[in-house]
C-alpha atoms as a PDB file:
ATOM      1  CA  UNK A   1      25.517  -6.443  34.545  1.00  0.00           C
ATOM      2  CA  UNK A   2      25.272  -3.225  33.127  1.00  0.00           C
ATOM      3  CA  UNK A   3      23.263  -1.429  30.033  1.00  0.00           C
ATOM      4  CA  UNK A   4      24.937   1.432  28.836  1.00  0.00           C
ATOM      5  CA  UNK A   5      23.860   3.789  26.194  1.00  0.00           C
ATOM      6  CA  UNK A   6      25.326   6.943  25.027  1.00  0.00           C
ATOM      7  CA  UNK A   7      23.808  10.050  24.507  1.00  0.00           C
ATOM      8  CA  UNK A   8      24.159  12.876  22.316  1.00  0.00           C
ATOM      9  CA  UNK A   9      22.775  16.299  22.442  1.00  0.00           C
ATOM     10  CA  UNK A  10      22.754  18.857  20.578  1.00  0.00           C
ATOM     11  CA  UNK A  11      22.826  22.185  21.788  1.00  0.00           C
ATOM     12  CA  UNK A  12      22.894  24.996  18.498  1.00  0.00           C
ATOM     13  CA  UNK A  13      21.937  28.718  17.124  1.00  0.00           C
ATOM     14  CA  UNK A  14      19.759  28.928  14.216  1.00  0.00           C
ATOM     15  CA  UNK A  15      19.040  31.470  11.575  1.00  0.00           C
ATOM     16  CA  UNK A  16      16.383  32.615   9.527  1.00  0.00           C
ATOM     17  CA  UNK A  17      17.367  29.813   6.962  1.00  0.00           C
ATOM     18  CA  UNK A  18      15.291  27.196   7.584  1.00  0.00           C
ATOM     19  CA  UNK A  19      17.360  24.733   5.652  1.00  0.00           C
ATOM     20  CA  UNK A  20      20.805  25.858   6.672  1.00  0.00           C
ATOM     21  CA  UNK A  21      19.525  24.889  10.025  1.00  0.00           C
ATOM     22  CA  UNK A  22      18.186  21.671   8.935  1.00  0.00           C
ATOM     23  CA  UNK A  23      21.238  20.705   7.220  1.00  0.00           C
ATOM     24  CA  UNK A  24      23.505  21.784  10.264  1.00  0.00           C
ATOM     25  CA  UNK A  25      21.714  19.893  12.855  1.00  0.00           C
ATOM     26  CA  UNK A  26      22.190  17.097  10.565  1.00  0.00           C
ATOM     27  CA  UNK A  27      25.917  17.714  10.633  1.00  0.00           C
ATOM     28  CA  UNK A  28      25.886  17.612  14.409  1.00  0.00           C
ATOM     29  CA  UNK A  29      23.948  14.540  14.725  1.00  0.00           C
ATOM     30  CA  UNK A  30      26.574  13.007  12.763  1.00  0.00           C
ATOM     31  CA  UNK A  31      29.215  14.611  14.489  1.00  0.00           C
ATOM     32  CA  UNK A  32      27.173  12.752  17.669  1.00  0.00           C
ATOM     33  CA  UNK A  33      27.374   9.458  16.433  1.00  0.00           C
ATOM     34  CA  UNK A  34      31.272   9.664  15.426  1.00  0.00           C
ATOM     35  CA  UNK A  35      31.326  10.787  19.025  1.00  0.00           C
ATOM     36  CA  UNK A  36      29.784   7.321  19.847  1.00  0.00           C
ATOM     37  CA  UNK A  37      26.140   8.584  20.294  1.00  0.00           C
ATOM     38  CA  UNK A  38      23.451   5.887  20.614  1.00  0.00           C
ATOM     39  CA  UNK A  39      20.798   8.459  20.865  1.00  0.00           C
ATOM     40  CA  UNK A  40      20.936  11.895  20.022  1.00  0.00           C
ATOM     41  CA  UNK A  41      18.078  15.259  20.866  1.00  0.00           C
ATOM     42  CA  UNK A  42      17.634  18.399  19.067  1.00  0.00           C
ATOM     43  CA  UNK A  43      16.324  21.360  20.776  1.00  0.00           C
ATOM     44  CA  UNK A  44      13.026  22.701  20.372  1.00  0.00           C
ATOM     45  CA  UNK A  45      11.964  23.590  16.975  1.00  0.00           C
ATOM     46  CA  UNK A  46      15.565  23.289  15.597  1.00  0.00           C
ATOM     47  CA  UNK A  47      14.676  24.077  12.547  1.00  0.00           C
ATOM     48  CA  UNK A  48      13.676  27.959  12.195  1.00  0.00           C
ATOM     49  CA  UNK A  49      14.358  30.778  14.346  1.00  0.00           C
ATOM     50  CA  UNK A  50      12.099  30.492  17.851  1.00  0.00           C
ATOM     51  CA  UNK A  51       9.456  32.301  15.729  1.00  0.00           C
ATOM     52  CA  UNK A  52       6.986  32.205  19.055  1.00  0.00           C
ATOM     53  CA  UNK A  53       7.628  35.898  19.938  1.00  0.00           C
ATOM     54  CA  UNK A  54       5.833  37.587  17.745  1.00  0.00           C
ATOM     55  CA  UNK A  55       2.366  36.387  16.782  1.00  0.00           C
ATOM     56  CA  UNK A  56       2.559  36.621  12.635  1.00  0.00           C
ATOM     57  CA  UNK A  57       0.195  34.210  10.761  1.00  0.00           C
ATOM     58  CA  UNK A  58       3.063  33.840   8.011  1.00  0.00           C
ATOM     59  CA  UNK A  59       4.656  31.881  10.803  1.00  0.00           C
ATOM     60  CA  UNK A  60       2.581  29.139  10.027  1.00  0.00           C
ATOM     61  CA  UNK A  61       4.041  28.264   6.761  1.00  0.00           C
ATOM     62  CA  UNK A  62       6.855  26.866   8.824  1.00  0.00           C
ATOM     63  CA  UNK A  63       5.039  24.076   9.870  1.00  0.00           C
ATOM     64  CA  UNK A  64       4.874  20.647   7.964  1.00  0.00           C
ATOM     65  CA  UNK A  65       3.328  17.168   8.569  1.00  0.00           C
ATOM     66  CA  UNK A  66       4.531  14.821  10.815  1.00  0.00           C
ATOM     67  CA  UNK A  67       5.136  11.643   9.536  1.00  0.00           C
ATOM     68  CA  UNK A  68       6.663  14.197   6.143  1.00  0.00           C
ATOM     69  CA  UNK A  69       9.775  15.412   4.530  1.00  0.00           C
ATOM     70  CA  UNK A  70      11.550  15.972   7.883  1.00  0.00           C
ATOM     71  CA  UNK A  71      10.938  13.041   9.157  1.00  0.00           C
ATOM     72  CA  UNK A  72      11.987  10.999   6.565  1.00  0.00           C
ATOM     73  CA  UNK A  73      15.451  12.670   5.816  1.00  0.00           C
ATOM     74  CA  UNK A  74      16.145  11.883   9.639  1.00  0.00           C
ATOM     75  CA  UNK A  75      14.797   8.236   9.442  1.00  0.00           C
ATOM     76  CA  UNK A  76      17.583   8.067   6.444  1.00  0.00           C
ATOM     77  CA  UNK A  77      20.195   9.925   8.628  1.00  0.00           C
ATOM     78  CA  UNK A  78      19.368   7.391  11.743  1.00  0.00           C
ATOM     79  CA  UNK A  79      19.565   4.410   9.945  1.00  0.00           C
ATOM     80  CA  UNK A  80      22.570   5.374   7.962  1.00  0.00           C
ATOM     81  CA  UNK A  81      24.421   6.554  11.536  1.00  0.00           C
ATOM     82  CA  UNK A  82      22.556   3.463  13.557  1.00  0.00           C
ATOM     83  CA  UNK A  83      21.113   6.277  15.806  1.00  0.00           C
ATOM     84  CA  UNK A  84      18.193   7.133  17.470  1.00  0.00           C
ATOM     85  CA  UNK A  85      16.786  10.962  16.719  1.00  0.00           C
ATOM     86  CA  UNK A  86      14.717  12.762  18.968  1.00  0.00           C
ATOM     87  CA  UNK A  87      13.451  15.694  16.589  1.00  0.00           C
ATOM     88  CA  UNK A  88      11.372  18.621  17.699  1.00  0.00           C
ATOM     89  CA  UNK A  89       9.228  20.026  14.659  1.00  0.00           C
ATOM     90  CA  UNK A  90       6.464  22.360  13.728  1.00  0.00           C
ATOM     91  CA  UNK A  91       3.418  20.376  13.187  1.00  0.00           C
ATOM     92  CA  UNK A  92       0.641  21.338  10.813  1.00  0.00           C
ATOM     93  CA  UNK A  93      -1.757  18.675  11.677  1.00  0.00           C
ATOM     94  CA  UNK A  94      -4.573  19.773   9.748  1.00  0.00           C
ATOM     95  CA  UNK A  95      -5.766  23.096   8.439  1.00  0.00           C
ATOM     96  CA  UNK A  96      -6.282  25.880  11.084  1.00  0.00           C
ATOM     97  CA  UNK A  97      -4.529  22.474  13.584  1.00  0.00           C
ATOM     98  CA  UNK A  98      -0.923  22.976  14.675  1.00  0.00           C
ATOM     99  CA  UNK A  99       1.055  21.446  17.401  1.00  0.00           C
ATOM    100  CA  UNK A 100       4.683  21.408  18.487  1.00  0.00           C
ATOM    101  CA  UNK A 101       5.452  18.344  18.420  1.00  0.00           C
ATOM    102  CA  UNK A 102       8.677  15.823  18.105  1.00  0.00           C
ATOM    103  CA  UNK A 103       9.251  12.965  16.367  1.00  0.00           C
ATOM    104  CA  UNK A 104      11.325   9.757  17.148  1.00  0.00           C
ATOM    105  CA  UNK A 105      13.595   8.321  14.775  1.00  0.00           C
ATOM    106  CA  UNK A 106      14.715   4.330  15.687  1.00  0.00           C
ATOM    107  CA  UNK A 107      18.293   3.744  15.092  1.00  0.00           C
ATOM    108  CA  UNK A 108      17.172   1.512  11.874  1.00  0.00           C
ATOM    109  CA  UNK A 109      15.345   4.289  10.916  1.00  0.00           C
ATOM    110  CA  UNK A 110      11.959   3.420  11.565  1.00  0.00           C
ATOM    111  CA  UNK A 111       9.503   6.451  12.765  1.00  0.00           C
ATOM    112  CA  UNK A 112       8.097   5.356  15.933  1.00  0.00           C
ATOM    113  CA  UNK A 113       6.006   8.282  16.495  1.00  0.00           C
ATOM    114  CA  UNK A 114       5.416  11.673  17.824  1.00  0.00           C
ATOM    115  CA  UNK A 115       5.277  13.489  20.863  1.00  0.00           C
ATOM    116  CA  UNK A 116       2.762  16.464  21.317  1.00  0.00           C
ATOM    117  CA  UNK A 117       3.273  19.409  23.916  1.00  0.00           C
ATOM    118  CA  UNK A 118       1.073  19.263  25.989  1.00  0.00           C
ATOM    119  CA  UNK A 119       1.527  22.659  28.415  1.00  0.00           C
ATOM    120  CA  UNK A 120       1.960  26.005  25.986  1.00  0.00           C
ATOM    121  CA  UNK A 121       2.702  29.177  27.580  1.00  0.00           C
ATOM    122  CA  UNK A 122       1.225  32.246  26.102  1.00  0.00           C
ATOM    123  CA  UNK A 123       3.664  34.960  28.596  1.00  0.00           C
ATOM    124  CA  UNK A 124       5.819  37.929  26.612  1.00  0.00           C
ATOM    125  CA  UNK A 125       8.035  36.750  23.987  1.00  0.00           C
ATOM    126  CA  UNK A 126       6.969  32.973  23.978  1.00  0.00           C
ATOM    127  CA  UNK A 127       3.061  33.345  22.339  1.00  0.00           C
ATOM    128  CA  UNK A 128       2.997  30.190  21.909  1.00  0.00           C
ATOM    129  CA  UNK A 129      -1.097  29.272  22.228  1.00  0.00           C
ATOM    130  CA  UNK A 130      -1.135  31.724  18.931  1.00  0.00           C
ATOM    131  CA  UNK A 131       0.269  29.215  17.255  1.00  0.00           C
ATOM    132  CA  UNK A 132      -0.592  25.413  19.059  1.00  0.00           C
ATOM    133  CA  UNK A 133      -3.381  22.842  20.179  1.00  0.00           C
ATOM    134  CA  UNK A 134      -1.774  21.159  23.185  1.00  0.00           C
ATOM    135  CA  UNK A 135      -1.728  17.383  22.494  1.00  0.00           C
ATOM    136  CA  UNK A 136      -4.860  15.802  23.012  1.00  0.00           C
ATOM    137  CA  UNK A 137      -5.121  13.859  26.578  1.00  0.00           C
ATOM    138  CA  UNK A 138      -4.744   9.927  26.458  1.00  0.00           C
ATOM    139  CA  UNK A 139      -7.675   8.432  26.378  1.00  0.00           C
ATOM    140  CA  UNK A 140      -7.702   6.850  29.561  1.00  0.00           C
ATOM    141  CA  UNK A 141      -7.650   2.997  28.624  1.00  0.00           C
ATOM    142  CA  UNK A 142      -5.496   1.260  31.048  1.00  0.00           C
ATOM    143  CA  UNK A 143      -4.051  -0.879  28.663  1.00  0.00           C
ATOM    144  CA  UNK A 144      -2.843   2.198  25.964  1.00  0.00           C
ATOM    145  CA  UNK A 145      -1.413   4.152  29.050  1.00  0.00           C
ATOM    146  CA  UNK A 146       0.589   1.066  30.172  1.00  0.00           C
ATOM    147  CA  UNK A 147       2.237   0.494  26.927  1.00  0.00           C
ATOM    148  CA  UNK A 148       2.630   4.242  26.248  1.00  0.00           C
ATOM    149  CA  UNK A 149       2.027   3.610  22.815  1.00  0.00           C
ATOM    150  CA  UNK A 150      -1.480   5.352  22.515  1.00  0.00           C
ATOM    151  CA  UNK A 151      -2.022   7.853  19.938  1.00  0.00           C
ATOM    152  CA  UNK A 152      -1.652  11.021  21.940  1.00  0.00           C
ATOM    153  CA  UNK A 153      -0.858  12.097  25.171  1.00  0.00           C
ATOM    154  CA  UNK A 154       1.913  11.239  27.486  1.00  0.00           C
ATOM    155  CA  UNK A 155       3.425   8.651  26.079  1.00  0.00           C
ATOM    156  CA  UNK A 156       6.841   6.591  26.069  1.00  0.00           C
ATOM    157  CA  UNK A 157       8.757   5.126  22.866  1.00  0.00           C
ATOM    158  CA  UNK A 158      10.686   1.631  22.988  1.00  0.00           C
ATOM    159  CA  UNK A 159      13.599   2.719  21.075  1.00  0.00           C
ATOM    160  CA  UNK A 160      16.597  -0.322  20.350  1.00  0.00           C
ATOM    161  CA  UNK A 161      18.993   1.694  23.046  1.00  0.00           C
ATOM    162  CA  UNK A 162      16.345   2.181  25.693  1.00  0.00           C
ATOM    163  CA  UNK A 163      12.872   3.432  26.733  1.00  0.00           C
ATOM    164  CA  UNK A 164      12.816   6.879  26.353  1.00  0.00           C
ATOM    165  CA  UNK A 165      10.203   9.703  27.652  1.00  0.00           C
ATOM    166  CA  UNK A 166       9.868  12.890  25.807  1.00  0.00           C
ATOM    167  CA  UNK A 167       8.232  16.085  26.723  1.00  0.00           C
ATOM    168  CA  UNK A 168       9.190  19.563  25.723  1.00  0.00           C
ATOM    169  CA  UNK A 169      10.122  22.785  27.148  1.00  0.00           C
ATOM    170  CA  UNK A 170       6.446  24.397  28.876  1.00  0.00           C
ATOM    171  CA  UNK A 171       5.988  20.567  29.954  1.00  0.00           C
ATOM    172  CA  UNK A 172       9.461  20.924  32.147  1.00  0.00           C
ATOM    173  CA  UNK A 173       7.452  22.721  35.112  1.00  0.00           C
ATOM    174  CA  UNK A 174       4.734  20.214  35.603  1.00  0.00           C
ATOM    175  CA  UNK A 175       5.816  17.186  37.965  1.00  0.00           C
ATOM    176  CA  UNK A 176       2.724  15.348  36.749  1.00  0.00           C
ATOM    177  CA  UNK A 177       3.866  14.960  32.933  1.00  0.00           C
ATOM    178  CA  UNK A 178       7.449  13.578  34.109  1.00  0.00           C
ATOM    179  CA  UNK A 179       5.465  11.229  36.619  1.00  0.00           C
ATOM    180  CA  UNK A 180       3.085   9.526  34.769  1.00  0.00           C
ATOM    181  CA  UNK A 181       5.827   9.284  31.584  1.00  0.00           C
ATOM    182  CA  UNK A 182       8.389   7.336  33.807  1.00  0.00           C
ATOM    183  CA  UNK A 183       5.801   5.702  35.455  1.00  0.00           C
ATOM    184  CA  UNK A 184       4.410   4.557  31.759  1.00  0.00           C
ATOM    185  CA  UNK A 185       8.263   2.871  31.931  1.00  0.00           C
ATOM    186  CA  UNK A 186      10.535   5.630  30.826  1.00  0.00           C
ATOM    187  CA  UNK A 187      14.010   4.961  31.814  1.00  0.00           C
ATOM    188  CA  UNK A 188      15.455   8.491  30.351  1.00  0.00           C
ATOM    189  CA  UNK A 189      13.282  11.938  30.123  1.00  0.00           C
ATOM    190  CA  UNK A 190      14.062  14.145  27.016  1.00  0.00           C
ATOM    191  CA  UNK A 191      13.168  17.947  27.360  1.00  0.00           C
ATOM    192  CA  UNK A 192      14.132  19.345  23.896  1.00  0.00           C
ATOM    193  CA  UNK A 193      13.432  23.367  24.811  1.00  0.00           C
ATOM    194  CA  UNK A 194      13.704  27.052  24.036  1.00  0.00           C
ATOM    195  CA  UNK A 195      14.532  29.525  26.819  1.00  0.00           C
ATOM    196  CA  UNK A 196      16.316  32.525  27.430  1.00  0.00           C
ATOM    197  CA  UNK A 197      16.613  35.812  29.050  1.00  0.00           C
ATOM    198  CA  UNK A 198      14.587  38.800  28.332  1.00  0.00           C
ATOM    199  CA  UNK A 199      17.576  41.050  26.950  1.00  0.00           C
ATOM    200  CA  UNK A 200      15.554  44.010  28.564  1.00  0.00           C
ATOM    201  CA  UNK A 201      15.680  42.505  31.830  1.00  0.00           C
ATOM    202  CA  UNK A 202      17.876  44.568  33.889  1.00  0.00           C
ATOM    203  CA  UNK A 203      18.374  42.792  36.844  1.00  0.00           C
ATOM    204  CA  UNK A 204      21.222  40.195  36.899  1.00  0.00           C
ATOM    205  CA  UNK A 205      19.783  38.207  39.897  1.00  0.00           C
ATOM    206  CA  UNK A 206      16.561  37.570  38.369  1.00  0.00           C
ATOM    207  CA  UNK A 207      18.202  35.662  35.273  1.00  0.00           C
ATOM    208  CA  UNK A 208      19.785  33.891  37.748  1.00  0.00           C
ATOM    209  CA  UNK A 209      16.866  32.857  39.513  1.00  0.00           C
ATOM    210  CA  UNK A 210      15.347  31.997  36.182  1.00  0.00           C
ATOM    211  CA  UNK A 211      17.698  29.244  34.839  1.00  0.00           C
ATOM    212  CA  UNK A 212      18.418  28.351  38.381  1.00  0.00           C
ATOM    213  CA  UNK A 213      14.693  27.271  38.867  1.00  0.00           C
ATOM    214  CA  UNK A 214      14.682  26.138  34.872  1.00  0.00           C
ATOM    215  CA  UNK A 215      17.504  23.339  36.031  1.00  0.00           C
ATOM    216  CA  UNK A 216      16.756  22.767  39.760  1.00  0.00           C
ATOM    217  CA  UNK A 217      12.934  21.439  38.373  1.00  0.00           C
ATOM    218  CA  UNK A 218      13.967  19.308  36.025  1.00  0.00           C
ATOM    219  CA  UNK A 219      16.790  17.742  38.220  1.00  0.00           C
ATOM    220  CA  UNK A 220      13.827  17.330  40.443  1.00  0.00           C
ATOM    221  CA  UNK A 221      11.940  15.028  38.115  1.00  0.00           C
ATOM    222  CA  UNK A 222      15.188  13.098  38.027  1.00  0.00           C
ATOM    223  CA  UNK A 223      15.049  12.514  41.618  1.00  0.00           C
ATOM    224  CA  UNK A 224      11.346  11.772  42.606  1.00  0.00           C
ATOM    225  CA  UNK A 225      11.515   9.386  39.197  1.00  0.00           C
ATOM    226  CA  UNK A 226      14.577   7.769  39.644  1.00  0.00           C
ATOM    227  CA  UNK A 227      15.532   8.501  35.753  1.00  0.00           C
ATOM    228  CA  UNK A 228      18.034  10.313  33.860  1.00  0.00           C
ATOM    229  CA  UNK A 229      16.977  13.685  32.888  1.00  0.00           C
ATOM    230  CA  UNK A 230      18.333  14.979  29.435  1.00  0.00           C
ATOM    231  CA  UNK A 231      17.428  18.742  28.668  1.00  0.00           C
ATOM    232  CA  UNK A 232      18.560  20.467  25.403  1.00  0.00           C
ATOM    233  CA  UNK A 233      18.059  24.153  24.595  1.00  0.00           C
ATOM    234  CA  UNK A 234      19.427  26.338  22.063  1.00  0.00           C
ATOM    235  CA  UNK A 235      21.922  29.207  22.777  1.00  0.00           C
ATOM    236  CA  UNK A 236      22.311  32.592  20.687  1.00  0.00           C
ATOM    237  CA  UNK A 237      20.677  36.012  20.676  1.00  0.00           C
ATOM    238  CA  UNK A 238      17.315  35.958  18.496  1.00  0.00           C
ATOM    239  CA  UNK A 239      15.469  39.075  18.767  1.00  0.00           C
ATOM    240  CA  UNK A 240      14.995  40.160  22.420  1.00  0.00           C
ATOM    241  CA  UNK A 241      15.544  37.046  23.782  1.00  0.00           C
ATOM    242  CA  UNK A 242      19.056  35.341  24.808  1.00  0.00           C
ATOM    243  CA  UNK A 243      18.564  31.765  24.812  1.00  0.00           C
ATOM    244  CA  UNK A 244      20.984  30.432  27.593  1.00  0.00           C
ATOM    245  CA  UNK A 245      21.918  27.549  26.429  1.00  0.00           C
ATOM    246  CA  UNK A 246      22.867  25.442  29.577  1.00  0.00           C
ATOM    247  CA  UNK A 247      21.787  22.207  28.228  1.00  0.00           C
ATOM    248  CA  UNK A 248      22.485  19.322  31.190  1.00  0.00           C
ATOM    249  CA  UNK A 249      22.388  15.861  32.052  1.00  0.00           C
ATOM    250  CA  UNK A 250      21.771  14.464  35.453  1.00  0.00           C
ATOM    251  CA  UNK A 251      21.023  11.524  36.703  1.00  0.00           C
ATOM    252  CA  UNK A 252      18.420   9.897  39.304  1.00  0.00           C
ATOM    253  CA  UNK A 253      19.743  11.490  42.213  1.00  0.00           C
ATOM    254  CA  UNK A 254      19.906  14.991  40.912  1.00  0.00           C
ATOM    255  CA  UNK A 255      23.876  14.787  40.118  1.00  0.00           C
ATOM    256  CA  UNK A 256      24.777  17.151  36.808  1.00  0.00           C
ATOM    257  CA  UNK A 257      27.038  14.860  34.933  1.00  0.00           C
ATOM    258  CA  UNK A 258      27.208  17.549  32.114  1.00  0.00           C
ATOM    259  CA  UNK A 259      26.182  21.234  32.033  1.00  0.00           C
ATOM    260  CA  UNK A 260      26.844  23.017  28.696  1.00  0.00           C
ATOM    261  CA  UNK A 261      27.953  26.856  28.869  1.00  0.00           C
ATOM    262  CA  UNK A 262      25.685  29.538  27.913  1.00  0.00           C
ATOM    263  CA  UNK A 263      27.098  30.923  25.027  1.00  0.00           C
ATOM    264  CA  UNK A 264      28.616  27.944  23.027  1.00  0.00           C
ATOM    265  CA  UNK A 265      27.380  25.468  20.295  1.00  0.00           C
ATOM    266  CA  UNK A 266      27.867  22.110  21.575  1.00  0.00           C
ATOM    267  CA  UNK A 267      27.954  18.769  20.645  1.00  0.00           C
ATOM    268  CA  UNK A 268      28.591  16.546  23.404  1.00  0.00           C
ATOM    269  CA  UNK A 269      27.786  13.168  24.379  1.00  0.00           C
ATOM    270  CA  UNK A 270      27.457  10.920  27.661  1.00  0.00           C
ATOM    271  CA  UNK A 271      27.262   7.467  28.622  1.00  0.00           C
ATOM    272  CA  UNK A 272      24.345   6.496  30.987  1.00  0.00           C
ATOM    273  CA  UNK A 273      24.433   3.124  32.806  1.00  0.00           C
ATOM    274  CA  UNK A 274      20.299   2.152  33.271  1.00  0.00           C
ATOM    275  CA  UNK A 275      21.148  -0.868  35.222  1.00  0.00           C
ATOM    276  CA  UNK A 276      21.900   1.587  37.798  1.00  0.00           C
ATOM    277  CA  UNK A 277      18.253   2.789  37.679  1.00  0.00           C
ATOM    278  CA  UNK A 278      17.360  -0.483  39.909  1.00  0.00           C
ATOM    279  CA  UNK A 279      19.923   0.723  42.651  1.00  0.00           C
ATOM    280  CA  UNK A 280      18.574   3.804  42.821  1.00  0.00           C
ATOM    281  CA  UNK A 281      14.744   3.336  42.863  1.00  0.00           C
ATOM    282  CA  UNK A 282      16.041   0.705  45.588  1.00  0.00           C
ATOM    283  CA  UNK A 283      17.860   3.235  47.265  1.00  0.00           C
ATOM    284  CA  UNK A 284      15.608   5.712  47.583  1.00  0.00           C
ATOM    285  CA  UNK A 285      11.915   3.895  47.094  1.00  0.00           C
ATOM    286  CA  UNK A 286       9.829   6.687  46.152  1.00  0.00           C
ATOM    287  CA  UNK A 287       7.882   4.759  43.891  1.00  0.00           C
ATOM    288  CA  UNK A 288       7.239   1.710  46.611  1.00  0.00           C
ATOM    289  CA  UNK A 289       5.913   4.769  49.010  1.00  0.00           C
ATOM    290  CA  UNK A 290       3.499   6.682  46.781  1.00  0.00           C
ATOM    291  CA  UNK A 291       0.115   6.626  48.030  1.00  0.00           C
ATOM    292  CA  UNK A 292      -2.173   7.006  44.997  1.00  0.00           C
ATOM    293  CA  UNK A 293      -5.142   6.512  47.472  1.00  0.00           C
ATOM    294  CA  UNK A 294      -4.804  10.141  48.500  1.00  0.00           C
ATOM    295  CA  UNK A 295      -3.900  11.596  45.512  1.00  0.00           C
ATOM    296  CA  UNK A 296      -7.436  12.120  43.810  1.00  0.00           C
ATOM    297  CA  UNK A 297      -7.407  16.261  44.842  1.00  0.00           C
ATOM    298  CA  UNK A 298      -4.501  16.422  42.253  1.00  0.00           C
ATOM    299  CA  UNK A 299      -7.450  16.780  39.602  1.00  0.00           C
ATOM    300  CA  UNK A 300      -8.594  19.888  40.942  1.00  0.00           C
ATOM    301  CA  UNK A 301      -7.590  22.784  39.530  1.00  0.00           C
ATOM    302  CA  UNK A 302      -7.562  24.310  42.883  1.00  0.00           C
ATOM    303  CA  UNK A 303      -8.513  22.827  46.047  1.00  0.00           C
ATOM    304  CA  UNK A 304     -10.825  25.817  47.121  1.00  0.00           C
ATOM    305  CA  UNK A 305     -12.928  23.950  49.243  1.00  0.00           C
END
């Protein structure tokens, strides 16, 4: 028995034209689904230049609600195409309250609901706690984080192609947000994300460190999950910063089965077999083995004592 799904992502440059770049990454997600894309992600705020490098309060007139105008031309585009959209979008949640945050499309075009980043970074050229509230922690009710269907938080979405985890770009470097998504039931992770090298940076071993660690963690997740991992950045030069594009798949034992080149729009898609999941978790039972009655000192922030 097997239950494949295809997916599409959607790895792009933007401009400083916010709907040029709206109305190309809707050309792409079609371009996807003639592709035969069940699902397809857009990188991280897809829809403007990454405008996190400088902090500028007229930045915030980028931002929109979520359910809004965005959202509903995709819920038309998905149920048009019979696709699911994973959309990453500036959220202005209420005033002086943003978040970045992504919304799920259903492939009949129902909005299932939003995703909001949880870690932000505040380091040079990504200021992002100028500009968002992390998402607000579940609220702990065993039955909301079981179905992964509580308001905020980690959370999963029950899409018609398959159960789908979504966290975005700061959230890559946290093992804890990919473990308690796929343990909420998340068959496939989605890491919509902007990151690049510092064009100043002289040294041509430490960008290579830098993506190598950027990929290597997230193929991690992959492995002590036992899910597909599906990460999507954007590629082009944007003010100091060279996003490196590298967009990958891999699946639950690490294994690339796609890696997109640095400096290259792409639209590409890949077909995903999650009855294979089962054999794998089987394989290697990492989730049989956990011991979550020694795990309480993860709450620390450091174990000083």
């Amino acid at each position: 028995m097997t239950k494949k799904v295809n997916i599409g992502l959607v790895q792009m440059s933007c401009t400083n034209d916010v709907d040029a770049n709206f109305q190309k990454a809707k050309e792409k997600i079609r371009e996807a689904a003639a592709k035969g894309a069940n699902v397809v992600c857009l990188q991280e705020l897809f829809k403007s230049l990454y405008f996190c490098d400088v902090e500028d309060h007229a930045n915030f007139k980028l931002a929109e609600p979520i359910p809004g105008p965005s959202t509903e031309s995709l819920g038309t585009l998905a149920k048009e195409l019979g696709v699911v959209i994973i959309a990453s979008l500036f959220e202005k949640r209420a005033h002086g309250l943003y978040h970045n945050t992504t919304a799920v499309l259903d492939a009949d075009g129902a909005y299932l609901g939003k995703y909001r980043k949880m870690h932000i970074p505040d380091d040079p050229g990504y200021y992002e706690k100028f500009y968002f509230t992390p998402g607000d922690a579940s609220p702990g009710d065993a039955d909301t984080v079981a179905d992964g269907q509580g308001r905020d938080g980690y959370r999963i979405f029950e899409t018609k192609f398959a159960k789908i985890g979504v966290l975005i770009c700061w959230d890559q470097w946290y093992p804890e947000a990919a473990r308690i998504t796929s343990l909420m039931g998340a068959e496939i992770l989605f890491y919509p994300t902007a990151i690049g090298w510092d064009t100043n940076e002289q040294d041509p071993d430490t960008n290579e460190e830098q993506y190598g660690a950027w990929q290597t963690i997230q193929r991690g997740h992959a492995v002590a999950n036992g899910v597909y991992v599906v990460s999507v950045n954007r590629v082009g030069r944007e003010a100091d910063q060279q996003f490196w594009g590298g967009s990958f798949i891999a699946n639950p034992h690490g294994k690339l089965l796609y890696l997109a080149p640095h400096d290259e729009e792409v639209t590409y898609v890949q077909e995903l077999d999650l009855e294979k999941l089962d054999h794998y978790r089987t394989t290697w039972p990492f989730l049989r083995d956990r011991r979550i009655d020694s795990y309480r000192p993860i709450l620390k922030r450091y174990i000083d004592s």
